[in-house]
PDB file of N, CA and C in Angstrom:
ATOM      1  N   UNK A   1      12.345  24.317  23.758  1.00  0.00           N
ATOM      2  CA  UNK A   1      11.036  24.903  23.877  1.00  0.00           C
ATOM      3  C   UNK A   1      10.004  23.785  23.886  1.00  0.00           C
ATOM      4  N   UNK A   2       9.544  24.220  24.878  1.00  0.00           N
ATOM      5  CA  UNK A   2       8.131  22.709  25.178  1.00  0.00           C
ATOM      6  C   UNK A   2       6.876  23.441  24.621  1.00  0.00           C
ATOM      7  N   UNK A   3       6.109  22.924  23.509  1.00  0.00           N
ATOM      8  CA  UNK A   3       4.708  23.426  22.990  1.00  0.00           C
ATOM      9  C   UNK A   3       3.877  22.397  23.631  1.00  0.00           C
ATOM     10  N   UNK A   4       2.647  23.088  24.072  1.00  0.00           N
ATOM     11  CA  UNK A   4       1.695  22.331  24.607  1.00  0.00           C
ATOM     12  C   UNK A   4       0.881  22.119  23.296  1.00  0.00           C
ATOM     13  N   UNK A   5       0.298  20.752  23.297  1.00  0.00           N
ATOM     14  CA  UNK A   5      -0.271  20.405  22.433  1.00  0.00           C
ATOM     15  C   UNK A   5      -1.309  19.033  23.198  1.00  0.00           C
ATOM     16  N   UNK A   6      -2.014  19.143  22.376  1.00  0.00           N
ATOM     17  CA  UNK A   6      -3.392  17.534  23.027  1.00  0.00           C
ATOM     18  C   UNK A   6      -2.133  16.569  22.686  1.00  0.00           C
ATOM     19  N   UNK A   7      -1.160  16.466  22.084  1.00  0.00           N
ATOM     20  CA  UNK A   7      -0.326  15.495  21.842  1.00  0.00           C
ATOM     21  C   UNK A   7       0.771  15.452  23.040  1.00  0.00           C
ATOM     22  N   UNK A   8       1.284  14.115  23.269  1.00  0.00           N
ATOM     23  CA  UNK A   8       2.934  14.491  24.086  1.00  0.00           C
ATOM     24  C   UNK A   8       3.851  15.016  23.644  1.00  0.00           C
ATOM     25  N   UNK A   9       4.898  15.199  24.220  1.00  0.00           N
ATOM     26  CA  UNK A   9       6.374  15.474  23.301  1.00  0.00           C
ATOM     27  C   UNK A   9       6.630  14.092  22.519  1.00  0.00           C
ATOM     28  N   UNK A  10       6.380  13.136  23.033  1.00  0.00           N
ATOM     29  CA  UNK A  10       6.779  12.187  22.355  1.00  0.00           C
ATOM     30  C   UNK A  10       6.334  11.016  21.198  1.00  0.00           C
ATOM     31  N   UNK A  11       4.581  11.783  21.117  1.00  0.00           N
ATOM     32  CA  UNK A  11       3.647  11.804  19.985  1.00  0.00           C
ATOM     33  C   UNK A  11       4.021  12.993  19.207  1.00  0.00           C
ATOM     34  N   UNK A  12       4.427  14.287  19.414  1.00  0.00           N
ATOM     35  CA  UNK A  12       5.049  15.454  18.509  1.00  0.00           C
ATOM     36  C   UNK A  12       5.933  14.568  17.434  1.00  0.00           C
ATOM     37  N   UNK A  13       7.342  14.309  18.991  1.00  0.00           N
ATOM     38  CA  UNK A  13       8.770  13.760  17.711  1.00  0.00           C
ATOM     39  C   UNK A  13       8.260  12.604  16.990  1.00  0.00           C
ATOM     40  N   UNK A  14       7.614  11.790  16.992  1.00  0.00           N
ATOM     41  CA  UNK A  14       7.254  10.935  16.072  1.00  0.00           C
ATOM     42  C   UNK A  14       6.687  10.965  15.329  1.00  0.00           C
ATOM     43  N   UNK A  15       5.321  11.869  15.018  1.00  0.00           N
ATOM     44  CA  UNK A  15       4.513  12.338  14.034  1.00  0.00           C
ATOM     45  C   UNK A  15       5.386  13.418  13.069  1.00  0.00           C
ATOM     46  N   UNK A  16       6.462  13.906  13.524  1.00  0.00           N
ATOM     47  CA  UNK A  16       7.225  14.874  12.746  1.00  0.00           C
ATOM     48  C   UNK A  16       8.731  14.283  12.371  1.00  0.00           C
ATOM     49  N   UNK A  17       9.178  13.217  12.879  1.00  0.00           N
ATOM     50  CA  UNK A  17       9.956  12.072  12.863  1.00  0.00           C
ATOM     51  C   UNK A  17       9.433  11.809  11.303  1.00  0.00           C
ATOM     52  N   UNK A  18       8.352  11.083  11.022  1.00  0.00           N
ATOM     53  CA  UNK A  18       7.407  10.824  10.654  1.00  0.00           C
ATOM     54  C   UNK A  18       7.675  11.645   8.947  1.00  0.00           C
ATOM     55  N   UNK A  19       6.912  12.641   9.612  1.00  0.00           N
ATOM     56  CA  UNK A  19       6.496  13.770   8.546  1.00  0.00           C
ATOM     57  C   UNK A  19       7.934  14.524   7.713  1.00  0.00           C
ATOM     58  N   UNK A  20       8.973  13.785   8.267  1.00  0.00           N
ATOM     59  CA  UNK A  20      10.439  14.347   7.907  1.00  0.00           C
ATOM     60  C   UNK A  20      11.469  13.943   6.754  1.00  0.00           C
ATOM     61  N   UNK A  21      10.979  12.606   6.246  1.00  0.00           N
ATOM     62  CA  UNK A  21      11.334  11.776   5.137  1.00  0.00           C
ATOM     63  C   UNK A  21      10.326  12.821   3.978  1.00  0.00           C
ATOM     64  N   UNK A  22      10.827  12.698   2.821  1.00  0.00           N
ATOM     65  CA  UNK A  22      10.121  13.293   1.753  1.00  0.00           C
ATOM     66  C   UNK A  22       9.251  12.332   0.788  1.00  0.00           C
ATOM     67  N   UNK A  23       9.786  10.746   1.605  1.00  0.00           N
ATOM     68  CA  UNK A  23       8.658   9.603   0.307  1.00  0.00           C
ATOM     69  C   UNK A  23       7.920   9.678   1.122  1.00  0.00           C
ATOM     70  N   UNK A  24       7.872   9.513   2.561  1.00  0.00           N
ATOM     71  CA  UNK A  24       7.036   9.209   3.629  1.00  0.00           C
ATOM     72  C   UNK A  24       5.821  10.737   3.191  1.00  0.00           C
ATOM     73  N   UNK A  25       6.265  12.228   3.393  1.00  0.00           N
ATOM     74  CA  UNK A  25       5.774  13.486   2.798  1.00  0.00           C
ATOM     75  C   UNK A  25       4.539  13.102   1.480  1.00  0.00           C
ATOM     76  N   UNK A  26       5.503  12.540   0.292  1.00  0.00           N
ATOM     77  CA  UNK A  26       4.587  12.249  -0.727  1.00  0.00           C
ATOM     78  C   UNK A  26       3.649  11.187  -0.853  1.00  0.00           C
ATOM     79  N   UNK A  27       3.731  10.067  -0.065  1.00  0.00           N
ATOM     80  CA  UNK A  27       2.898   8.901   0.811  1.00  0.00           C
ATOM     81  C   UNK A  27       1.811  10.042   0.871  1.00  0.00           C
ATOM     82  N   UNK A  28       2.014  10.354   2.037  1.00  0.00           N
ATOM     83  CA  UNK A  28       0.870  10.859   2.634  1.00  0.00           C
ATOM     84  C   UNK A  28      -0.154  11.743   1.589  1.00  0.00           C
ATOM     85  N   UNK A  29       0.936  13.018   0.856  1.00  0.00           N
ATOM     86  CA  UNK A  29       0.094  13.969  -0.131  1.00  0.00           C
ATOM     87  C   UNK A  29      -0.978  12.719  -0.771  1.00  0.00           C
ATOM     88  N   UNK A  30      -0.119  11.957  -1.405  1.00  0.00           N
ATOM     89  CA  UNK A  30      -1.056  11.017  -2.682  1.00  0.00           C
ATOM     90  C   UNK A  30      -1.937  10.629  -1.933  1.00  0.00           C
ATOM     91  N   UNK A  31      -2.056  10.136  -0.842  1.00  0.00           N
ATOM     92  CA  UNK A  31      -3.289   9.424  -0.064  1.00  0.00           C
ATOM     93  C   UNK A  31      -4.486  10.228   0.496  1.00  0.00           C
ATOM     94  N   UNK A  32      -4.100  11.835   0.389  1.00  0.00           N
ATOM     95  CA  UNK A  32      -4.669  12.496   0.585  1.00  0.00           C
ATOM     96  C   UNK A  32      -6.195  12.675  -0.455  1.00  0.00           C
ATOM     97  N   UNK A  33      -5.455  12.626  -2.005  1.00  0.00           N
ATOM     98  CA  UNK A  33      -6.796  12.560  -2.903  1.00  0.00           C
ATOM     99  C   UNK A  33      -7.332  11.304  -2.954  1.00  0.00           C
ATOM    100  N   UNK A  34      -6.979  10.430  -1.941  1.00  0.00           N
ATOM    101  CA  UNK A  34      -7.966   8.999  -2.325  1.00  0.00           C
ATOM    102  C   UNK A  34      -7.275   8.105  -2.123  1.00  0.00           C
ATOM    103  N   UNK A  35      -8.160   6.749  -1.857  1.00  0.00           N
ATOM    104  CA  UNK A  35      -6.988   5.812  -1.221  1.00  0.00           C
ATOM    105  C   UNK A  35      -6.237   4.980  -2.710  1.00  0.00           C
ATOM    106  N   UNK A  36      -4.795   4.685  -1.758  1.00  0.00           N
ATOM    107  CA  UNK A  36      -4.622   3.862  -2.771  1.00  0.00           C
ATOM    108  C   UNK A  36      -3.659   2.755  -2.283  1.00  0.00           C
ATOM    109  N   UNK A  37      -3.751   1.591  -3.337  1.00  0.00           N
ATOM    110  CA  UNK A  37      -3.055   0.372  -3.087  1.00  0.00           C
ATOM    111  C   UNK A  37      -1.610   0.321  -2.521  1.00  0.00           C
ATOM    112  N   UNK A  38      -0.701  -0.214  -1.950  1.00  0.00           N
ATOM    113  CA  UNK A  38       0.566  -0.374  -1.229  1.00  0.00           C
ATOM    114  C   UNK A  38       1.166  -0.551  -2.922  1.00  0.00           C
ATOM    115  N   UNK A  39       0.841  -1.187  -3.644  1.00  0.00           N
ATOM    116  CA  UNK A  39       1.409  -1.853  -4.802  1.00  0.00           C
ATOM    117  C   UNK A  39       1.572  -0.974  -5.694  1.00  0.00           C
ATOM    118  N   UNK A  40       0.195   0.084  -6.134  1.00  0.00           N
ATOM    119  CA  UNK A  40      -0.069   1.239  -6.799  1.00  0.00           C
ATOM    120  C   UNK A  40       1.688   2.315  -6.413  1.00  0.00           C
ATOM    121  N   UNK A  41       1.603   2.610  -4.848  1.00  0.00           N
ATOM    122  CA  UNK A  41       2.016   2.996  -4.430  1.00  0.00           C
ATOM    123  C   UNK A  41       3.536   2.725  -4.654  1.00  0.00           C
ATOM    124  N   UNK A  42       4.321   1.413  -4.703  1.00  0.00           N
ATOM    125  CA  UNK A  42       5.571   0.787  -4.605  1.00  0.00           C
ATOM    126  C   UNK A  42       5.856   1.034  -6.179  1.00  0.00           C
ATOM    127  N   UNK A  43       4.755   1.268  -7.280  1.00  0.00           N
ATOM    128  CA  UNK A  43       5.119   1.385  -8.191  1.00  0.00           C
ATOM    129  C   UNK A  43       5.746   3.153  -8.828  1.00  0.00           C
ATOM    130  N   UNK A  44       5.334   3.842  -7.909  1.00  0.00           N
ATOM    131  CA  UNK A  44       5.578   4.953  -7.848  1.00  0.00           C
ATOM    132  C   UNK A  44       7.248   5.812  -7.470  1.00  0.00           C
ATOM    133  N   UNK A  45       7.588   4.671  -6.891  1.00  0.00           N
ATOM    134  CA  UNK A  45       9.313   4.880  -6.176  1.00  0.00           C
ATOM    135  C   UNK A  45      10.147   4.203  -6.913  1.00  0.00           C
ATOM    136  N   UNK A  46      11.409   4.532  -6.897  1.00  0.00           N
ATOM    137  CA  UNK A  46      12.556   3.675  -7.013  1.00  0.00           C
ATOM    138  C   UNK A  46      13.234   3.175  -6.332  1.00  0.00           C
ATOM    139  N   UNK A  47      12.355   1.849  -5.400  1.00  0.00           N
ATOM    140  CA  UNK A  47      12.940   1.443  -4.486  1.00  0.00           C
ATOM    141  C   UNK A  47      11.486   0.040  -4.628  1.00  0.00           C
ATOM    142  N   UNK A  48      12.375  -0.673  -3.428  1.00  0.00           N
ATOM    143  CA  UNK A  48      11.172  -1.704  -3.362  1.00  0.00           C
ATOM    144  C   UNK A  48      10.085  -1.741  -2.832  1.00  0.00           C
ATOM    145  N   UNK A  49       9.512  -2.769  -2.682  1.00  0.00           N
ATOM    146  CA  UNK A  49       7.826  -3.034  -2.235  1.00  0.00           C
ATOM    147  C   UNK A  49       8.058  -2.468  -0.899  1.00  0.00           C
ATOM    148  N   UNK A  50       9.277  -3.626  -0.360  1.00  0.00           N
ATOM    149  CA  UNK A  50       9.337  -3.618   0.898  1.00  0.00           C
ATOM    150  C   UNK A  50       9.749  -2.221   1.695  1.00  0.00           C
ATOM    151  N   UNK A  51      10.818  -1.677   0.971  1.00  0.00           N
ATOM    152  CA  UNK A  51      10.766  -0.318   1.379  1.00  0.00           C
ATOM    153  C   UNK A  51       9.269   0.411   1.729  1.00  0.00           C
ATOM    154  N   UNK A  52       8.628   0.639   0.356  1.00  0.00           N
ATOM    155  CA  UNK A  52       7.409   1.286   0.055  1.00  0.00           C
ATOM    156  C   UNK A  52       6.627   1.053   1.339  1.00  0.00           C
ATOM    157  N   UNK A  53       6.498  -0.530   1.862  1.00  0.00           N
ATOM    158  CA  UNK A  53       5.589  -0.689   3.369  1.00  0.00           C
ATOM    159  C   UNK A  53       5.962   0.014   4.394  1.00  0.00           C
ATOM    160  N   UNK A  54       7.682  -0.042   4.256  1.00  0.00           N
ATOM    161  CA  UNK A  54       8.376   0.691   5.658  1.00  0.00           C
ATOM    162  C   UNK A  54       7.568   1.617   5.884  1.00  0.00           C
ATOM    163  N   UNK A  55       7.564   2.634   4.519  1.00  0.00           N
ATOM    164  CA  UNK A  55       7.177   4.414   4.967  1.00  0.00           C
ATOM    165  C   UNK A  55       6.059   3.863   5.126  1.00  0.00           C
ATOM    166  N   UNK A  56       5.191   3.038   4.914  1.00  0.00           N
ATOM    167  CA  UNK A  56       3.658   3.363   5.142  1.00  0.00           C
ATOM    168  C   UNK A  56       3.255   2.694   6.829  1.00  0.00           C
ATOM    169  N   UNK A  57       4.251   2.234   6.827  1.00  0.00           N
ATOM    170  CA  UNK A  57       4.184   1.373   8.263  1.00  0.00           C
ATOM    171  C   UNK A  57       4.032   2.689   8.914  1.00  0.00           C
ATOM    172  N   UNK A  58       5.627   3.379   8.729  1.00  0.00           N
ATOM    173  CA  UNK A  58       6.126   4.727   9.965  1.00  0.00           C
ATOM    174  C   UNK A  58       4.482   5.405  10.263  1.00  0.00           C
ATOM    175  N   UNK A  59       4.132   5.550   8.712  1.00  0.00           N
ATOM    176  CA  UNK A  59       2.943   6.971   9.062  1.00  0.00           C
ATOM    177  C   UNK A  59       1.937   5.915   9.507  1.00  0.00           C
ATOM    178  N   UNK A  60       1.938   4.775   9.358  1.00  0.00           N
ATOM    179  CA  UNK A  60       0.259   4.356   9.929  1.00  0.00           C
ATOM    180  C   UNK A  60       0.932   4.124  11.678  1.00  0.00           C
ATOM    181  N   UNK A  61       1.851   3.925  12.036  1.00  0.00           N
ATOM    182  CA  UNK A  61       2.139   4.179  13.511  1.00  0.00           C
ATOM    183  C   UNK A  61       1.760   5.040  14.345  1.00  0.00           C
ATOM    184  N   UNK A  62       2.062   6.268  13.380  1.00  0.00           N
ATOM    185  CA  UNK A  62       1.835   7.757  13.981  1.00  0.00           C
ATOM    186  C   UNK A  62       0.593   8.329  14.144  1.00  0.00           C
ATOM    187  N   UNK A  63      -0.295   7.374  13.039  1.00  0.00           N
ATOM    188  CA  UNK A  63      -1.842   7.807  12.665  1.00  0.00           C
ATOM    189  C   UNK A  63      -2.202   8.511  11.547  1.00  0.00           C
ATOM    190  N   UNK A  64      -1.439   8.464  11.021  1.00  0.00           N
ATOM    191  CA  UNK A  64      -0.998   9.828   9.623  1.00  0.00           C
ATOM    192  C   UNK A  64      -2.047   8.768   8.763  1.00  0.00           C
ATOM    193  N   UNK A  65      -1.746   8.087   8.609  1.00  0.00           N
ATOM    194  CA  UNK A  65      -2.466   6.973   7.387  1.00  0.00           C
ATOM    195  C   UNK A  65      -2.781   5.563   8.416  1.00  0.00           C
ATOM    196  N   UNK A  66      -4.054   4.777   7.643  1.00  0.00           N
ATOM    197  CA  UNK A  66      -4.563   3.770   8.090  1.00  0.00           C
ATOM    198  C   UNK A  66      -4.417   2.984   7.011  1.00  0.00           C
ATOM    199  N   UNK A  67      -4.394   1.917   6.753  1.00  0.00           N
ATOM    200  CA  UNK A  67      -4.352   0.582   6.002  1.00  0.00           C
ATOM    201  C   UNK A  67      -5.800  -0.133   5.742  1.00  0.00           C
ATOM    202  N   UNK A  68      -6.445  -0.252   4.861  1.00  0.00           N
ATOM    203  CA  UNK A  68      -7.882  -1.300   4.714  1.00  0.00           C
ATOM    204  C   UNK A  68      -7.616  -2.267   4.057  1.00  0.00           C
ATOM    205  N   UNK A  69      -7.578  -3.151   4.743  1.00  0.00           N
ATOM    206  CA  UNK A  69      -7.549  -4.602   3.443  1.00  0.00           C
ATOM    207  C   UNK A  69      -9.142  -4.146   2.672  1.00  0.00           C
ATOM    208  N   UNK A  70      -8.967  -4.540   1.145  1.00  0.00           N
ATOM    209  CA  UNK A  70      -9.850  -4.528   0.505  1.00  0.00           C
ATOM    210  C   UNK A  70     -10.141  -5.496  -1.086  1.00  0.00           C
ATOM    211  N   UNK A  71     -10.644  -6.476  -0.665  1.00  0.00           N
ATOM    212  CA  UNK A  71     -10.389  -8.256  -1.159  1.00  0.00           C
ATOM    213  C   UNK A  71      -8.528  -7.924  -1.290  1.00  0.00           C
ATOM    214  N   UNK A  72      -8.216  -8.456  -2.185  1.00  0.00           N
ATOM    215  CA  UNK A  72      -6.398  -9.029  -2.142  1.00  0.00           C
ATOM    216  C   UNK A  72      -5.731  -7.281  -2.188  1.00  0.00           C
ATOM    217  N   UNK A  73      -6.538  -6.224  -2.266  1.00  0.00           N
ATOM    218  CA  UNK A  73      -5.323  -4.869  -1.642  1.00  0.00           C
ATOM    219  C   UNK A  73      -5.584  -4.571  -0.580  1.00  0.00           C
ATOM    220  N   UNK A  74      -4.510  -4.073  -0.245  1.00  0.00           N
ATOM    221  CA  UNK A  74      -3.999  -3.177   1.090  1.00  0.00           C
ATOM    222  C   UNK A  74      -4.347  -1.830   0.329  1.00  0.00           C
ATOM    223  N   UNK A  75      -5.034  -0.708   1.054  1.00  0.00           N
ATOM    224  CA  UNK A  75      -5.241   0.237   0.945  1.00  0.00           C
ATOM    225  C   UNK A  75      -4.707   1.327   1.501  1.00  0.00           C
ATOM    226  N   UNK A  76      -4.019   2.446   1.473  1.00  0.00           N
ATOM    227  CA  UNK A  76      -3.411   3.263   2.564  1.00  0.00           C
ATOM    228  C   UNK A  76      -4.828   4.634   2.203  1.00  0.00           C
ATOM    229  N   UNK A  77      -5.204   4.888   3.311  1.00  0.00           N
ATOM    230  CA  UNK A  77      -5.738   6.625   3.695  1.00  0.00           C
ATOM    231  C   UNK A  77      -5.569   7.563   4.421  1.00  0.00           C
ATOM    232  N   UNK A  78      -5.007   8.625   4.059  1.00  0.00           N
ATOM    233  CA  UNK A  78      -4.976   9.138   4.916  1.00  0.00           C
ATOM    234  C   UNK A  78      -5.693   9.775   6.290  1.00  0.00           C
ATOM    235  N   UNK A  79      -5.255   9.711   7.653  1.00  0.00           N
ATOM    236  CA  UNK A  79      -6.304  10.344   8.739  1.00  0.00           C
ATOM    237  C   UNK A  79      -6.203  11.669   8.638  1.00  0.00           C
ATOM    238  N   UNK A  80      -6.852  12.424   8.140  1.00  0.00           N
ATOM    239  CA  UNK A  80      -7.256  14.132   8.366  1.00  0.00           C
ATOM    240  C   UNK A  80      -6.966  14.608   9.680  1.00  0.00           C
ATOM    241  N   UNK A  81      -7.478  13.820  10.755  1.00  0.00           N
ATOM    242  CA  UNK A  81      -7.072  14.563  12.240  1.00  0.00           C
ATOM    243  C   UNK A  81      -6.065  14.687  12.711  1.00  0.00           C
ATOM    244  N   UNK A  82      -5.439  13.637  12.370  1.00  0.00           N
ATOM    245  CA  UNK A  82      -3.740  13.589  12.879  1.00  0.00           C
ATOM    246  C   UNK A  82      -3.198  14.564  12.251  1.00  0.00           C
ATOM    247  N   UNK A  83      -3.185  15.346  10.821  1.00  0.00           N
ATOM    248  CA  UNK A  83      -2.750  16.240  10.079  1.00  0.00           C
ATOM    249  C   UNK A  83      -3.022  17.538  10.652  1.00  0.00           C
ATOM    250  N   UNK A  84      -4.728  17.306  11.616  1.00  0.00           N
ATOM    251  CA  UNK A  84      -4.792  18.750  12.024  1.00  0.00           C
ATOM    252  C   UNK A  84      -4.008  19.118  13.302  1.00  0.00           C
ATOM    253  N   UNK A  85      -3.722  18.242  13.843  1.00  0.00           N
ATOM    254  CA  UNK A  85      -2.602  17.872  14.967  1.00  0.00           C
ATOM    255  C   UNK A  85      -1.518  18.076  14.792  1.00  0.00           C
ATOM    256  N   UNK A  86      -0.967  17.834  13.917  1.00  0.00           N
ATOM    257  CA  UNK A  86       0.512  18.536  13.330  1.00  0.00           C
ATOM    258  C   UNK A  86      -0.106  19.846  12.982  1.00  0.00           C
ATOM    259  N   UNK A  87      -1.085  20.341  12.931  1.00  0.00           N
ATOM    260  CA  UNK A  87      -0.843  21.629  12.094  1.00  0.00           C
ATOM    261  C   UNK A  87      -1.298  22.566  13.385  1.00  0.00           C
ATOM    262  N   UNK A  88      -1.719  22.248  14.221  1.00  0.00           N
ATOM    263  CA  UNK A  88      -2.134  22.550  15.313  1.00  0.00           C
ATOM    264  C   UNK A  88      -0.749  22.755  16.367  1.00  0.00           C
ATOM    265  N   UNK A  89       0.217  21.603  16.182  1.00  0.00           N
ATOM    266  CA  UNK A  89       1.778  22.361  17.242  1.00  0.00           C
ATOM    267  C   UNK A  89       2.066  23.051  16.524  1.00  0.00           C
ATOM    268  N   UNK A  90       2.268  22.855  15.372  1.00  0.00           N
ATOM    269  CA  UNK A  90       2.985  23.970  14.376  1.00  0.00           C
ATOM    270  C   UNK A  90       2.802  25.334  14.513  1.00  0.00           C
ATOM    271  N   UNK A  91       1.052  25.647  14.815  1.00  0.00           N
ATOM    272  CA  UNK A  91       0.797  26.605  14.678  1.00  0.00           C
ATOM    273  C   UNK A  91       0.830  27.678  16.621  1.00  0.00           C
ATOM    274  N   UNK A  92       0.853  26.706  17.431  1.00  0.00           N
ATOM    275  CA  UNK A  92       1.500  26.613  18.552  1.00  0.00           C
ATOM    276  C   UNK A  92       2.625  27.477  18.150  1.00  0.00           C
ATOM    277  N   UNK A  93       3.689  26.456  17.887  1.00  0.00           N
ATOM    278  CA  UNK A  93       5.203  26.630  17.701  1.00  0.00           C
ATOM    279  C   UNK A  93       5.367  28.429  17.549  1.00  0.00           C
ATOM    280  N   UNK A  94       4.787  28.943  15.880  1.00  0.00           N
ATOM    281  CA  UNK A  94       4.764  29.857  15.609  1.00  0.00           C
ATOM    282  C   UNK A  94       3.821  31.242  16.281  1.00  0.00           C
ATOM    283  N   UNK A  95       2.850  30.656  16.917  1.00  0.00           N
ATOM    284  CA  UNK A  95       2.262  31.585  18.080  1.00  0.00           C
ATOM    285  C   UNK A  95       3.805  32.225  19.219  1.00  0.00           C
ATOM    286  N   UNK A  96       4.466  30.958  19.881  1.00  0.00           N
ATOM    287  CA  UNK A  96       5.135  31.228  20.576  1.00  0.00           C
ATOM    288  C   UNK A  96       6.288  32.401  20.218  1.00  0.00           C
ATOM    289  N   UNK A  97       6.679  31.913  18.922  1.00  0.00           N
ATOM    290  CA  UNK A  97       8.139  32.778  18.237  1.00  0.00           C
ATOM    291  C   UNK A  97       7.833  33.817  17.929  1.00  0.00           C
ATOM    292  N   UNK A  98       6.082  34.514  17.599  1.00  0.00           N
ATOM    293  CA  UNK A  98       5.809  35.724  16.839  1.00  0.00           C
ATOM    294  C   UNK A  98       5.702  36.512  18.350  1.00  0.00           C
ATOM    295  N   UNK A  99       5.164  35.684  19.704  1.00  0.00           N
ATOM    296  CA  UNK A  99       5.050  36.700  20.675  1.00  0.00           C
ATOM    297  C   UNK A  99       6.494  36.752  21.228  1.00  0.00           C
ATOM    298  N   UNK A 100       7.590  36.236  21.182  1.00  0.00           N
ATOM    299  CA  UNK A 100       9.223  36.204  21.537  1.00  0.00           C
ATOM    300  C   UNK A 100       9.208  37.736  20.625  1.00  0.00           C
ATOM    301  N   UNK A 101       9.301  37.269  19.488  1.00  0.00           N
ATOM    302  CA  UNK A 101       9.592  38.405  17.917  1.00  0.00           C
ATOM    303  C   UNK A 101       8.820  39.706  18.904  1.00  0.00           C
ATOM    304  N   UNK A 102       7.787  40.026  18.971  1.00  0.00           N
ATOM    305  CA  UNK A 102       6.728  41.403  19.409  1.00  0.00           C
ATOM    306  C   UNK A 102       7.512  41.704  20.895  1.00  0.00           C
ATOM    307  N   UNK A 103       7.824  40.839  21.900  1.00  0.00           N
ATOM    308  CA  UNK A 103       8.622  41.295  23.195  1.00  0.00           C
ATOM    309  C   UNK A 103       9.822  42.057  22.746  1.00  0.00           C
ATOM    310  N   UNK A 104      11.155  41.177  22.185  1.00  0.00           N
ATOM    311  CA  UNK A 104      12.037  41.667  21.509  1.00  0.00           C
ATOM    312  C   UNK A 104      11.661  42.945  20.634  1.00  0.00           C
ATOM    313  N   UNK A 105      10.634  42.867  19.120  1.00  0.00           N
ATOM    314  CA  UNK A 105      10.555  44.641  19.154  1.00  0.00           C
ATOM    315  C   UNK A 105      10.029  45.584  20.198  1.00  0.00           C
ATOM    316  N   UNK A 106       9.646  45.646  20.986  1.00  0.00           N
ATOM    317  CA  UNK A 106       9.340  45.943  22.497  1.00  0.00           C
ATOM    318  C   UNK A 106      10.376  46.727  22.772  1.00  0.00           C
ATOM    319  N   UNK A 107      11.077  45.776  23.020  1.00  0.00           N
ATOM    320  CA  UNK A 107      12.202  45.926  23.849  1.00  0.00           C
ATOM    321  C   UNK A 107      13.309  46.814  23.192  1.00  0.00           C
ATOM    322  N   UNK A 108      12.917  46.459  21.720  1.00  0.00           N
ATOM    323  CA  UNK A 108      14.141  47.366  21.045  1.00  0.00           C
ATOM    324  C   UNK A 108      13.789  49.024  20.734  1.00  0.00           C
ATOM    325  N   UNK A 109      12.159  48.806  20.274  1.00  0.00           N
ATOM    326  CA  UNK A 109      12.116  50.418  20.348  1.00  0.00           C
ATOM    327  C   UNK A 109      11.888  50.874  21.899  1.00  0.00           C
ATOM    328  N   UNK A 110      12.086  50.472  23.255  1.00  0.00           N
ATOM    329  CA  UNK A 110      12.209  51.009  24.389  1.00  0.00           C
ATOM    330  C   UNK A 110      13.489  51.884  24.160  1.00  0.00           C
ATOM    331  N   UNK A 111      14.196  51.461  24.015  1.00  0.00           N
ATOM    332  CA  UNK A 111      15.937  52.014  23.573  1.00  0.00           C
ATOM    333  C   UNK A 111      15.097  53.107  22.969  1.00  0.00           C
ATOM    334  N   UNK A 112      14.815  53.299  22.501  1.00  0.00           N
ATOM    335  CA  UNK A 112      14.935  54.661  21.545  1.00  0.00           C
ATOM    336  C   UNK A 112      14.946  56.037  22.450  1.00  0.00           C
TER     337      UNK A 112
END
């Protein structure tokens, strides 16, 4: 199923690529109330720094989050628009399946 979206298919799979890891998920939530340090952040996981950049790399690729140097931190924030963009195929997605769902009951009380 192809959803039209201001995005490509291939800005979709990556922003939801993306959005599909659950540290990468909680990245984003936390950055949502405010920015915060890569370091703040690495201290939060059980894993390393370097990990910790990976996920923040993935989502600042996608646009999900931006990076500010700010004197010696790195800052991650999240972008609001890109979020409404995912929420925007999504809501695509489920437009499409509820009018499939309403044809199909259609179709089933025709039988009657």
């Amino acid at each position: 199923m192809v959803v039209s979206t201001e995005l490509s298919d291939a800005e979709v799979d990556r922003l939801f690529h993306a959005l599909a890891d659950a540290t990468r998920r909680d990245i984003l939530r936390r950055s949502v109330d405010g920015e915060l340090s890569v370091s703040r952040l690495a201290d939060e996981y059980p894993m390393s720094f370097a990990a910790v950049q990976k996920h923040v790399a993935v989502l600042e690729q996608v646009g999900l989050v931006t990076k500010v140097r700010r004197g010696r931190e790195l800052l991650v924030r999240s972008e609001p628009e890109t979020l409404r963009r995912a929420r925007r195929a999504l809501d695509q997605l489920e437009e499409a399946w509820r009018g499939r769902v309403e044809r199909m009951a259609a179709l089933l009380d025709d039988d009657d």
